[in-house]
C-alpha atoms as a PDB file:
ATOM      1  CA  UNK A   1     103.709  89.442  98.200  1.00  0.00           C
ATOM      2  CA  UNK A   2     100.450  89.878  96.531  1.00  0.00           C
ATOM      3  CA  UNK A   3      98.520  86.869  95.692  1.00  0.00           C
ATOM      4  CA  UNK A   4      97.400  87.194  92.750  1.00  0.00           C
ATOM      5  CA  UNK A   5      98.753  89.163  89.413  1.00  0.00           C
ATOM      6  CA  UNK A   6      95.699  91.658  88.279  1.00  0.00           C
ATOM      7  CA  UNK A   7      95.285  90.040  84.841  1.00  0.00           C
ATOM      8  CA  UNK A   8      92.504  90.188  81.994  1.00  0.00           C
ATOM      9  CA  UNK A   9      90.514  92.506  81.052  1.00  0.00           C
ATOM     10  CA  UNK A  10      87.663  93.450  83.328  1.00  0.00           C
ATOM     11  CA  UNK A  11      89.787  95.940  85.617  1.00  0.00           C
ATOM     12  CA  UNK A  12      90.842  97.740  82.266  1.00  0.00           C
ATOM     13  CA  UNK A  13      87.163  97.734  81.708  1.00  0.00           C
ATOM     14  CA  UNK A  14      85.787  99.102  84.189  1.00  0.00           C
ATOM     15  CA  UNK A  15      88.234 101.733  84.370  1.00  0.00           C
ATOM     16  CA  UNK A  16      87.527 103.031  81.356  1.00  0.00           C
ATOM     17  CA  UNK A  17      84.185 103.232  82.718  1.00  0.00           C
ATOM     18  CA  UNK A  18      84.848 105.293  85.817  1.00  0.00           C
ATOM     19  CA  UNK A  19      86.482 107.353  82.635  1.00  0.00           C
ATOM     20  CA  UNK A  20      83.702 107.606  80.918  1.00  0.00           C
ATOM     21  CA  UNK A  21      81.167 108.249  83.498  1.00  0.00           C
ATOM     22  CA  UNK A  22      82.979 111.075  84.494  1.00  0.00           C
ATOM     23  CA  UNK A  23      83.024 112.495  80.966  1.00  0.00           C
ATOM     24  CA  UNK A  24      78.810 112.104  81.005  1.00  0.00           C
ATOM     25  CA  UNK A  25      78.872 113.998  84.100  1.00  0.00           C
ATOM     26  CA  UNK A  26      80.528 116.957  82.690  1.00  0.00           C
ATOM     27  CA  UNK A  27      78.057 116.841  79.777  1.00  0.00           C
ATOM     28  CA  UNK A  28      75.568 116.984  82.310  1.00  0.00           C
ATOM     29  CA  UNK A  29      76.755 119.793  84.380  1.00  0.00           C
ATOM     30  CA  UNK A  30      77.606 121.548  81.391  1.00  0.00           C
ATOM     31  CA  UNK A  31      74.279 121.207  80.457  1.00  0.00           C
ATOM     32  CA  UNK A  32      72.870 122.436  83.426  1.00  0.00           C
ATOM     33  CA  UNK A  33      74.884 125.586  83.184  1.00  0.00           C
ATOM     34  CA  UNK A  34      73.327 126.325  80.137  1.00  0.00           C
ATOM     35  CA  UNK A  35      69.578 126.274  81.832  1.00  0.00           C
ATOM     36  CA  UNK A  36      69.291 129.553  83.592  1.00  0.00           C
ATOM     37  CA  UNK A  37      66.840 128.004  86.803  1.00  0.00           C
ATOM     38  CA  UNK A  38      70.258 125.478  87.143  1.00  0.00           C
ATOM     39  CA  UNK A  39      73.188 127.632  86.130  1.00  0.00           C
ATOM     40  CA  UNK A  40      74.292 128.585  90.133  1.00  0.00           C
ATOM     41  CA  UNK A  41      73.741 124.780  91.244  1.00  0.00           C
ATOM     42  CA  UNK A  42      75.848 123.188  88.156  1.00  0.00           C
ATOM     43  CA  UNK A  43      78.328 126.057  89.034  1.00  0.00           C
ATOM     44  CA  UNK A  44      78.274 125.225  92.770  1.00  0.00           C
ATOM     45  CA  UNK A  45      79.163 121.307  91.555  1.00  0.00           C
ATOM     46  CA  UNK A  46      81.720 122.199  88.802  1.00  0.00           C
ATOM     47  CA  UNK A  47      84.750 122.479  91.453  1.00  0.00           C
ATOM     48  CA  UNK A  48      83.438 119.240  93.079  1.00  0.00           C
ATOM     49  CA  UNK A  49      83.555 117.734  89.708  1.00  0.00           C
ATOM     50  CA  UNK A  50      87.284 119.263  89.087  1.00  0.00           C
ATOM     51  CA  UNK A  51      88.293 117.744  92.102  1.00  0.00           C
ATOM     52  CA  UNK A  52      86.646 113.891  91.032  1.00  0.00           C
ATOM     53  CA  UNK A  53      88.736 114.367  87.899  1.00  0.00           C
ATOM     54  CA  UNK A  54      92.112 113.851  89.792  1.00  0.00           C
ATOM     55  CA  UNK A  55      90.429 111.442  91.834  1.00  0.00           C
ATOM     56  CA  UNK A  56      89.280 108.839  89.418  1.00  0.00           C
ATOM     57  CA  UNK A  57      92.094 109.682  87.016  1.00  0.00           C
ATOM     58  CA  UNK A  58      94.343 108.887  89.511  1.00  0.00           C
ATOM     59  CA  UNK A  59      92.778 105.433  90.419  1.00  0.00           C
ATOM     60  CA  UNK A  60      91.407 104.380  86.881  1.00  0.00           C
ATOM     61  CA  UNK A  61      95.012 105.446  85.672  1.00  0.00           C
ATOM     62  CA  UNK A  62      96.509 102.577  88.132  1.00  0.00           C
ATOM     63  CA  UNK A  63      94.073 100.239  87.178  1.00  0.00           C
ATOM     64  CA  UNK A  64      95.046 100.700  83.362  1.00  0.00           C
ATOM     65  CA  UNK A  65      98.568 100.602  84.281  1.00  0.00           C
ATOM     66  CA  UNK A  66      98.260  97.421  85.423  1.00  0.00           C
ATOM     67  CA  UNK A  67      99.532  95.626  88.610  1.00  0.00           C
ATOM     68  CA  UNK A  68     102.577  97.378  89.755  1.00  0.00           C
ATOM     69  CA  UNK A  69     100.735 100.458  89.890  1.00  0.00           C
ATOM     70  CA  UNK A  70      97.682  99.060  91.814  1.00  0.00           C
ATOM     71  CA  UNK A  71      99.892  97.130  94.457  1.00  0.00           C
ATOM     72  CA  UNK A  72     101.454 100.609  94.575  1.00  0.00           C
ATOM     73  CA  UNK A  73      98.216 102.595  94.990  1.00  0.00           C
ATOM     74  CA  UNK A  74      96.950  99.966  97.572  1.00  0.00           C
ATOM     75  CA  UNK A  75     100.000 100.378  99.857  1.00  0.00           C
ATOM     76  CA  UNK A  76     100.020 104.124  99.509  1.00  0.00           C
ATOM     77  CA  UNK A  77      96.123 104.699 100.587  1.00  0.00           C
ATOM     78  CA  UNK A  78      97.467 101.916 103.792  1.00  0.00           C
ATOM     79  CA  UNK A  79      99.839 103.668 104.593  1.00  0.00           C
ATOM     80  CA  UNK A  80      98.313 107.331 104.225  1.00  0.00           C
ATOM     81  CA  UNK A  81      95.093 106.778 106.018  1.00  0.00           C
ATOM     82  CA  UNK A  82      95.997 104.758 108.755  1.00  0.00           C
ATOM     83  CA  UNK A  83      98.313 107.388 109.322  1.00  0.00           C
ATOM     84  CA  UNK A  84      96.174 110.455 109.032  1.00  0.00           C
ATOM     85  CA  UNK A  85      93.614 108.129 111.373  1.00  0.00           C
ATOM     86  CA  UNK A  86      95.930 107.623 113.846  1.00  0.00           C
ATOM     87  CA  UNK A  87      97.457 111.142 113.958  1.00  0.00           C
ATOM     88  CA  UNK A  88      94.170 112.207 115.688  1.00  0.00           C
ATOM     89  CA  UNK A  89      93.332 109.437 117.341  1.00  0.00           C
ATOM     90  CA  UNK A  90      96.410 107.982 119.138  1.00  0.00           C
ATOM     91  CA  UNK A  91      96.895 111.365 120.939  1.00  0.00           C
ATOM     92  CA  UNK A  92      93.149 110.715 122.972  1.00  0.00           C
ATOM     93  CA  UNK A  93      95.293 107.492 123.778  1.00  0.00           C
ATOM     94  CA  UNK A  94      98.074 109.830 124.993  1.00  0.00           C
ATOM     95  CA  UNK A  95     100.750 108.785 122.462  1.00  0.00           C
ATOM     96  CA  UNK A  96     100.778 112.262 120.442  1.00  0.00           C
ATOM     97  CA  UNK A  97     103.288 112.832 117.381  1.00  0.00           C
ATOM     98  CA  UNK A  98     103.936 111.977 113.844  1.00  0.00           C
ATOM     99  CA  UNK A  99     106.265 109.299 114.827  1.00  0.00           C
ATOM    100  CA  UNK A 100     103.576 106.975 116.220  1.00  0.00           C
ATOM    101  CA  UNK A 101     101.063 107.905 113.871  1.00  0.00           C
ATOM    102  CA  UNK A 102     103.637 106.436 110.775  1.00  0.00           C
ATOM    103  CA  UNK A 103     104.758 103.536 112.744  1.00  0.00           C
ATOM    104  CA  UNK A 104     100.749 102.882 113.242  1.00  0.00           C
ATOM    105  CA  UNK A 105     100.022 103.321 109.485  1.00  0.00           C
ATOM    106  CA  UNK A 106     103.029 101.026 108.631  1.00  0.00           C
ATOM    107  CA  UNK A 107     101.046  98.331 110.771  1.00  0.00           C
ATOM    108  CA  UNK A 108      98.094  98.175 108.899  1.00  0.00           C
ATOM    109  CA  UNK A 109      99.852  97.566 105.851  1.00  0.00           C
ATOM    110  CA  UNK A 110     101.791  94.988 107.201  1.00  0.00           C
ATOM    111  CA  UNK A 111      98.690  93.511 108.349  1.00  0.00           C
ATOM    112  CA  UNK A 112      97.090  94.447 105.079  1.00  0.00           C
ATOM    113  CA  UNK A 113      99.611  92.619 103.221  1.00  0.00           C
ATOM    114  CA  UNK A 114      99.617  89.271 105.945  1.00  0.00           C
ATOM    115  CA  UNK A 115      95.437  89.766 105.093  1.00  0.00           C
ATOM    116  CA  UNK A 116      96.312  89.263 101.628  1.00  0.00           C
ATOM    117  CA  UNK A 117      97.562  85.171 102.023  1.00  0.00           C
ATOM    118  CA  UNK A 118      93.971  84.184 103.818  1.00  0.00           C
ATOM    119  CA  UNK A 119      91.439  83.020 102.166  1.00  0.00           C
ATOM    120  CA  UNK A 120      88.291  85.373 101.452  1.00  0.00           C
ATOM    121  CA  UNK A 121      85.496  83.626 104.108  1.00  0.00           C
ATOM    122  CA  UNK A 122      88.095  83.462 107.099  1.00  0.00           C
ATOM    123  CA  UNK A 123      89.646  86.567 107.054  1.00  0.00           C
ATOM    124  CA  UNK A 124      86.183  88.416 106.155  1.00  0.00           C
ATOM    125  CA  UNK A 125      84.429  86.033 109.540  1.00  0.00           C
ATOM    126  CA  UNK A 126      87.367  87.237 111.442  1.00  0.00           C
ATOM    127  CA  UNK A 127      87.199  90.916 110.657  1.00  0.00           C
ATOM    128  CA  UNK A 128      83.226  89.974 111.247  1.00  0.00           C
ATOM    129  CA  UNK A 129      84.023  88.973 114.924  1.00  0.00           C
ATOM    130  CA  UNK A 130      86.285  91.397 115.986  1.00  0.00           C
ATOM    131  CA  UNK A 131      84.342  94.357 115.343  1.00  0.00           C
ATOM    132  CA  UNK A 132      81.609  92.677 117.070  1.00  0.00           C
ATOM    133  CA  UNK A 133      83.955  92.326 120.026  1.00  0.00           C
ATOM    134  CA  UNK A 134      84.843  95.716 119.785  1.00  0.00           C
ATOM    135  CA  UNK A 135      81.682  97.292 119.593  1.00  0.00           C
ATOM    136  CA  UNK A 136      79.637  95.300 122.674  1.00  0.00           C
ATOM    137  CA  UNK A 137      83.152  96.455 124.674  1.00  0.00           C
ATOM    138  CA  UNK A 138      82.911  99.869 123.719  1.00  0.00           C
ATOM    139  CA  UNK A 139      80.349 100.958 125.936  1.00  0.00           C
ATOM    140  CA  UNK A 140      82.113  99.982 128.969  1.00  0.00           C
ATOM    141  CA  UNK A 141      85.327 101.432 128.154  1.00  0.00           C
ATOM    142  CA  UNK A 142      86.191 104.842 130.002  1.00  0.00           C
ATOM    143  CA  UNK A 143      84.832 107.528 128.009  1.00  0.00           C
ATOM    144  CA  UNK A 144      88.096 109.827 128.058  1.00  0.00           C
ATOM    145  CA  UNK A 145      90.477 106.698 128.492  1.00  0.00           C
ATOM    146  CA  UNK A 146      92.889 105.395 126.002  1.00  0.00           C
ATOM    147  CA  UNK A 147      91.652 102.158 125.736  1.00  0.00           C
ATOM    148  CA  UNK A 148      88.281 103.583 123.897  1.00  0.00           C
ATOM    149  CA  UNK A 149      90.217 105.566 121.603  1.00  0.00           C
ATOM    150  CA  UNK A 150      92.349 103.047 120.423  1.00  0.00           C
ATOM    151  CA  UNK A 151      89.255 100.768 119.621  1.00  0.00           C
ATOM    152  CA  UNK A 152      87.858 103.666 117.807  1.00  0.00           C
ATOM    153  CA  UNK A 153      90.949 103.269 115.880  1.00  0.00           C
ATOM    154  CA  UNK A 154      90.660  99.807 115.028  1.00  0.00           C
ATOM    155  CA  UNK A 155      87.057  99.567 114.333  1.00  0.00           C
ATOM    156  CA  UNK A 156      87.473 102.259 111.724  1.00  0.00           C
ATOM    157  CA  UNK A 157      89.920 102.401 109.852  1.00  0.00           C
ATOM    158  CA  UNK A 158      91.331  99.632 111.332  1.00  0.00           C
ATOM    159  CA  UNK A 159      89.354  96.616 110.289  1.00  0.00           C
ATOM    160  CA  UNK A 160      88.145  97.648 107.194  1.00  0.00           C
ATOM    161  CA  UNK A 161      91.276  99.054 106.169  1.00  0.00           C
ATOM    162  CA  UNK A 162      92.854  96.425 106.313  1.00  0.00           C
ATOM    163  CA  UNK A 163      90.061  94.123 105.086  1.00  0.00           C
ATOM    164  CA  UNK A 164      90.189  96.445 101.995  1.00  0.00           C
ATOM    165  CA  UNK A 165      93.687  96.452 101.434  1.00  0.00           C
ATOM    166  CA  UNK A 166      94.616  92.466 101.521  1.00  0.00           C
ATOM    167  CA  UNK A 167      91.177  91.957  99.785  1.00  0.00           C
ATOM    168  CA  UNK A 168      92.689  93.911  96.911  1.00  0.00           C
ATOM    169  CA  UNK A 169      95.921  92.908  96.756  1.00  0.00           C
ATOM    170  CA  UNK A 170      94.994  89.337  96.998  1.00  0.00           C
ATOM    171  CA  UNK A 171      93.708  89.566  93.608  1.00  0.00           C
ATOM    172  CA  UNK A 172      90.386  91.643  93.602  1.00  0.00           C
ATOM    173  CA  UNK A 173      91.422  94.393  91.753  1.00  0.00           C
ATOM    174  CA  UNK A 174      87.452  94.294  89.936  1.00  0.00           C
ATOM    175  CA  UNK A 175      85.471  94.037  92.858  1.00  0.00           C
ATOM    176  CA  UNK A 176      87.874  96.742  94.404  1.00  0.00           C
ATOM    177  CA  UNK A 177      86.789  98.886  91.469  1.00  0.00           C
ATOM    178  CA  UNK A 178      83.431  98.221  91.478  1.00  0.00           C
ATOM    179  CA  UNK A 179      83.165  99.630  94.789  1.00  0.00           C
ATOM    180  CA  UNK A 180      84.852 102.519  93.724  1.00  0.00           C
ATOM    181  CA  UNK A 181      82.508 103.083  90.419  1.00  0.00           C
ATOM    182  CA  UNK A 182      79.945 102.702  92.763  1.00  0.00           C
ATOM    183  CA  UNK A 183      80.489 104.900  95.420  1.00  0.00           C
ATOM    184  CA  UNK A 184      81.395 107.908  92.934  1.00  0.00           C
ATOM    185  CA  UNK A 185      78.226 107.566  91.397  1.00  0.00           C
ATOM    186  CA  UNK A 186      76.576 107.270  94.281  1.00  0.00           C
ATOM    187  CA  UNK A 187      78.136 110.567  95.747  1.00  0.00           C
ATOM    188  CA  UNK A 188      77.761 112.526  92.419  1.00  0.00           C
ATOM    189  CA  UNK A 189      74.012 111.669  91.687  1.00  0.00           C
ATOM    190  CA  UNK A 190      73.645 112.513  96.145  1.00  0.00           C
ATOM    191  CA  UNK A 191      75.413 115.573  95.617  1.00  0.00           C
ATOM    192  CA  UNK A 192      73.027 116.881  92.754  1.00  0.00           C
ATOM    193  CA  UNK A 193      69.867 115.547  94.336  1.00  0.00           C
ATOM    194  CA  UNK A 194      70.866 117.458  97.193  1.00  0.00           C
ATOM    195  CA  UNK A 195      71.804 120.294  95.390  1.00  0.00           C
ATOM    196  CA  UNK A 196      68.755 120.372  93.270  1.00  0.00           C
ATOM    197  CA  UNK A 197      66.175 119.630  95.933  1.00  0.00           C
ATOM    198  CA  UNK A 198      67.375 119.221  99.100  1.00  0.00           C
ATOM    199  CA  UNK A 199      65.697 120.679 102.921  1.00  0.00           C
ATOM    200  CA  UNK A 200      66.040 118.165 105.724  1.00  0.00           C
ATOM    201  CA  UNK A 201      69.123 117.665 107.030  1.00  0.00           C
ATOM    202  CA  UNK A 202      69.923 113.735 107.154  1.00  0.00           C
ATOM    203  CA  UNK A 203      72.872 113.760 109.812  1.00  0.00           C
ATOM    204  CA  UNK A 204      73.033 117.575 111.382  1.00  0.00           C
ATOM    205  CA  UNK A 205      75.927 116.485 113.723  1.00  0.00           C
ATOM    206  CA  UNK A 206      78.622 114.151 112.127  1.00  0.00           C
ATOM    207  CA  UNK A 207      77.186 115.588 108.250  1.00  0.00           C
ATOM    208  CA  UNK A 208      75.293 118.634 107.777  1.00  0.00           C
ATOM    209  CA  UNK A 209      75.899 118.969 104.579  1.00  0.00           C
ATOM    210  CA  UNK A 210      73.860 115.589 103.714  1.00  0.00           C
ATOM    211  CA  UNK A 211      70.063 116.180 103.125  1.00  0.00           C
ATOM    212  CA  UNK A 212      67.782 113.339 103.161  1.00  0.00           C
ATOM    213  CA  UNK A 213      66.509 114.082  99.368  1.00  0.00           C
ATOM    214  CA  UNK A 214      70.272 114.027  98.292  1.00  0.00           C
ATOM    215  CA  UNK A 215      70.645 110.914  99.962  1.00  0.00           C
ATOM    216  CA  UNK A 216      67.423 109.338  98.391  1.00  0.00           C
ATOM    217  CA  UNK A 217      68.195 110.651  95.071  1.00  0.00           C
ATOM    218  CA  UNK A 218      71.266 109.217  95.282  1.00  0.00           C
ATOM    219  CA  UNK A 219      69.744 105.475  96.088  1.00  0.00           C
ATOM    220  CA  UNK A 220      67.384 105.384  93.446  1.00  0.00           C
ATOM    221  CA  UNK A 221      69.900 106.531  90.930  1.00  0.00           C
ATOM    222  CA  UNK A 222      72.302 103.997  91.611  1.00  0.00           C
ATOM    223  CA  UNK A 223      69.715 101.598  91.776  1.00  0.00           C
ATOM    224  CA  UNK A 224      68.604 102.264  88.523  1.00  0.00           C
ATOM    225  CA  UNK A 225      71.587 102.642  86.996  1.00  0.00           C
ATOM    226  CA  UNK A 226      72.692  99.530  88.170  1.00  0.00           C
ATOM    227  CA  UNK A 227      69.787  97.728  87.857  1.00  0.00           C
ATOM    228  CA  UNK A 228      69.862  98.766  84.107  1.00  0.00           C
ATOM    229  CA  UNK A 229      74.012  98.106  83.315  1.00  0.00           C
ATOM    230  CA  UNK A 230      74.272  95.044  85.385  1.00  0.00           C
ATOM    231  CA  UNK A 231      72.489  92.850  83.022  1.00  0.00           C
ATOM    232  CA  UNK A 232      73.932  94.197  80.184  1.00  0.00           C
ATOM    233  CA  UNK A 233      77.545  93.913  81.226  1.00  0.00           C
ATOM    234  CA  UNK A 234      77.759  91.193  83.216  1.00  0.00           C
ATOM    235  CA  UNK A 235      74.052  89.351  83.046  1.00  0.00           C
ATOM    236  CA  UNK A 236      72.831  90.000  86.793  1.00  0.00           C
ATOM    237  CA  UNK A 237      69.577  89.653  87.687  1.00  0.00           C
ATOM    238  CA  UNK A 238      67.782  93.250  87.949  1.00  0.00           C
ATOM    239  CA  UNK A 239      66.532  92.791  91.222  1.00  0.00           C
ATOM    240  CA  UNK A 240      69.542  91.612  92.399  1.00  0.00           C
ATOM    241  CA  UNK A 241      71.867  94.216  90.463  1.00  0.00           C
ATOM    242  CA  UNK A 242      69.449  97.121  92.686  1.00  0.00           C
ATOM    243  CA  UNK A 243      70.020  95.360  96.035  1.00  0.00           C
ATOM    244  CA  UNK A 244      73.747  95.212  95.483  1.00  0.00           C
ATOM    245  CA  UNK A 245      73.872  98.871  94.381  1.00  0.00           C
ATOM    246  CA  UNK A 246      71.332  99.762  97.720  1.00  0.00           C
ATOM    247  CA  UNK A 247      74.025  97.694  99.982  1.00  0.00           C
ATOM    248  CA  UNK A 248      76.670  99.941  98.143  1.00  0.00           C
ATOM    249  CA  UNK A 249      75.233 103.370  98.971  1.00  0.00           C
ATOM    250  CA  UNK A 250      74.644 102.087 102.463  1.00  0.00           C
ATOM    251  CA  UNK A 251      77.739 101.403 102.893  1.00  0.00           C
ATOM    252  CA  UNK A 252      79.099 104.430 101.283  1.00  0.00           C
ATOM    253  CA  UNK A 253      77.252 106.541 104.038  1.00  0.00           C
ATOM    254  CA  UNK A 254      78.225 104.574 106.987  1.00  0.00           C
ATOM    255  CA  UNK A 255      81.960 105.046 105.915  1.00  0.00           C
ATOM    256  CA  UNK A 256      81.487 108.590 105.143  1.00  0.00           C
ATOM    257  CA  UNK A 257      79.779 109.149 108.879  1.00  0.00           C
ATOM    258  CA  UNK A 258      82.377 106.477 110.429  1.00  0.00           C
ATOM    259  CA  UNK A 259      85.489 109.512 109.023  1.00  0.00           C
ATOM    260  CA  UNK A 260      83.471 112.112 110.476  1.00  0.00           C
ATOM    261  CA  UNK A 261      82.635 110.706 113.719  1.00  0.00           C
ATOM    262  CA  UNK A 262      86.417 110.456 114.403  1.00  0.00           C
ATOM    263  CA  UNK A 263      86.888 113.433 113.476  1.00  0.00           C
ATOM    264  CA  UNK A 264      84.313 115.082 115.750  1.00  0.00           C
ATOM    265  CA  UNK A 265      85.419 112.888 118.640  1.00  0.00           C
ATOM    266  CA  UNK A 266      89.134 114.093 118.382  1.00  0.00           C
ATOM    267  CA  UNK A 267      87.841 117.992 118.050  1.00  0.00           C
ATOM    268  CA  UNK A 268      89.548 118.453 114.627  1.00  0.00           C
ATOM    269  CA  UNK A 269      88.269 119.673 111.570  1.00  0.00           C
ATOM    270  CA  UNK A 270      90.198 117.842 108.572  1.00  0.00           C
ATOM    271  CA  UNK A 271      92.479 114.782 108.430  1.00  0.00           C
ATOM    272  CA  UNK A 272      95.809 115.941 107.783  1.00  0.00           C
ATOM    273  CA  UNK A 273      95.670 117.189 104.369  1.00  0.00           C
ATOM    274  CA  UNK A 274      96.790 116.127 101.107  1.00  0.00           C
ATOM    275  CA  UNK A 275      95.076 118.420  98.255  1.00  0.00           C
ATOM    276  CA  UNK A 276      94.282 121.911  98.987  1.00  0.00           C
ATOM    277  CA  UNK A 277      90.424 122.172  99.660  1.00  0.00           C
ATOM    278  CA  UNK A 278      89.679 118.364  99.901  1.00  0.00           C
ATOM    279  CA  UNK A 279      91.541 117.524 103.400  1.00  0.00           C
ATOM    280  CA  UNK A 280      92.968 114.495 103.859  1.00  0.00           C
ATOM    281  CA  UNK A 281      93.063 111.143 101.949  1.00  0.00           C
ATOM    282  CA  UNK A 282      91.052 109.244 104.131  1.00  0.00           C
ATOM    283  CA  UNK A 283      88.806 112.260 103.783  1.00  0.00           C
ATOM    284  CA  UNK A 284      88.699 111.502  99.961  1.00  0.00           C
ATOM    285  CA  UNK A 285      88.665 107.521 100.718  1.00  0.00           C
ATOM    286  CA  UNK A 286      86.235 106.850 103.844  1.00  0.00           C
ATOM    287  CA  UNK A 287      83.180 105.085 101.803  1.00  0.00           C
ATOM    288  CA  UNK A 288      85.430 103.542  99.488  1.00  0.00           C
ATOM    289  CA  UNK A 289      86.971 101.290 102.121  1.00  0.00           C
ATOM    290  CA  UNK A 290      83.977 100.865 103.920  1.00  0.00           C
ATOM    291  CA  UNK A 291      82.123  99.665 100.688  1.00  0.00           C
ATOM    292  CA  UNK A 292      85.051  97.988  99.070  1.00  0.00           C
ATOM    293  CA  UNK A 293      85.419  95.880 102.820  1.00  0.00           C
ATOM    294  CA  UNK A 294      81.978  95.572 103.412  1.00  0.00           C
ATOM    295  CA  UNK A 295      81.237  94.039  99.589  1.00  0.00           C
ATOM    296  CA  UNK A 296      83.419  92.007 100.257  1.00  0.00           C
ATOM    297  CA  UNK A 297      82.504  90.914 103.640  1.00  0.00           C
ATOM    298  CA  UNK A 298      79.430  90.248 101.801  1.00  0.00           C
ATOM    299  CA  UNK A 299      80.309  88.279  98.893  1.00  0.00           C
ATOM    300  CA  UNK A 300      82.847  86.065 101.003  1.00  0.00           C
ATOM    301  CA  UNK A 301      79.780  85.022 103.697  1.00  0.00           C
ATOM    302  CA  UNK A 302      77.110  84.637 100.763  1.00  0.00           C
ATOM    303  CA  UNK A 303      79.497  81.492  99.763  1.00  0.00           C
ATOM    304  CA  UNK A 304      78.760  80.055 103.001  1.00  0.00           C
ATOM    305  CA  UNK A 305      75.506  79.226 101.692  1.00  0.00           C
END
């Protein structure tokens, strides 16, 4: 059972503004069509854009809907990615097959939904712990062995998954969106910044396609976009408004580079796929977990003091 019914009006809110942010971005990469020195770069973005369309219709539609479609679209993106996760990964454990890969995905959301009765500071101090756990055992764990691979597993998109998924159905369908209004703006304004002026390669390995000017672009965007609506809409501080919105890209890159590194390690290309040209959903989810958990990992421990 969820905890808490998804009433009131914020989520509906701030739907409707993931809605309309993605109507002022294709007003802006209409307009830059319609500047010759821009035209190939706005053409370059307009399938990207196409594709962030079904995206955030998809989850602002279940927000609007209400909360039989967000349980619904919470246990689906469970299920899904810890699936498509564990399809690559349990085979470096030497359990190969589709089989294990849904019974694994069917775990963590069980355990998503059992994460959903504890309270916010416990279960965010356990899921704390036990990736510290994991990651100071890592390094001694056989390279090649199953052990490491099934740690890999947990620490992403294990823990966060899961993290993300009780968080949410336990009532925070706003902060849940929040992360995701934040990460797709954080991605589109990285995406043009890179596009427009970027040269060094941030990540070459787990994510050439990042440059280091997208990526700052991207930051102070956000920053100032935040720093500007968060007062209005909800009367946060500025400063504080910009360091949320700086933890939120951070975040957003570390779960985009947490996707690929699994990837890389199991020597495949995509997640199993889901929409032609995008790859898999945990392709199209990564930072959104990893912000939405680590938010509220964040939130949960500021109440300690």
């Amino acid at each position: 059972m969820v905890g808490v019914a998804y009433a009131g009006a914020l989520p509906m809110m701030l739907a409707l503004l993931c809605l309309a942010l993605l109507a002022v971005g294709y007003v802006v990469v209409l307009g830059l069509m319609a500047i010759p020195a821009t035209r190939a770069t706005a053409r370059d973005v307009f399938p990207v854009l196409l594709t962030e369309t079904l995206i955030v219709g998809v989850v602002a539609g279940a927000f609007l809907l209400g909360t039989y479609a967000i349980v619904a679209l919470f246990a689906v993106l469970a299920l899904r990615c810890g699936y498509e996760a564990a399809r690559i990964t349990l085979p470096r454990a030497g359990i190969p097959g589709a089989l294990p890969a849904m019974i694994a995905g069917a775990v963590m959301l069980v355990l998503g939904l059992l994460a959903s009765r504890v309270h916010p500071i416990p279960l965010a101090l356990g899921a704390v712990l036990l990736m510290g756990v994991l990651l100071a055992l890592r390094p001694m764990l056989r390279r090649d062995g199953p052990a490491k691979a099934l740690a890999d597993l947990v620490l992403f998109p294990g823990v966060p998954l899961i993290l993300f998924t009780g968080s949410a159905l336990q009532g925070g369908a706003a902060t849940m969106l929040v992360a995701f209004l934040l990460v797709e703006t954080f991605d589109s304004y990285a995406l043009l910044g890179g596009k427009l002026f970027g040269k060094r390669k941030a990540f070459p390995v787990l994510s050439p396609k990042k440059t280091v000017e997208g990526l700052a672009s991207g930051a102070v965007m956000l920053m100032l976009t935040v720093g500007l609506l968060g007062p209005l809409l909800g009367g946060f501080p500025v400063l504080g408004s910009m360091l949320f919105a700086l933890a939120a890209g951070a975040l957003t890159v570390a779960g985009d580079l947490a996707a690929s590194r699994l990837k890389r390690v199991a020597g495949v290309k995509d997640y199993p796929a889901v929409l032609p040209h995008q790859g898999g959903l945990l392709d199209i989810t990564d930072a959104w977990i990893a912000t939405g958990a680590g938010l509220v990992t964040l939130m949960s421990l500021g109440n300690l003091f």
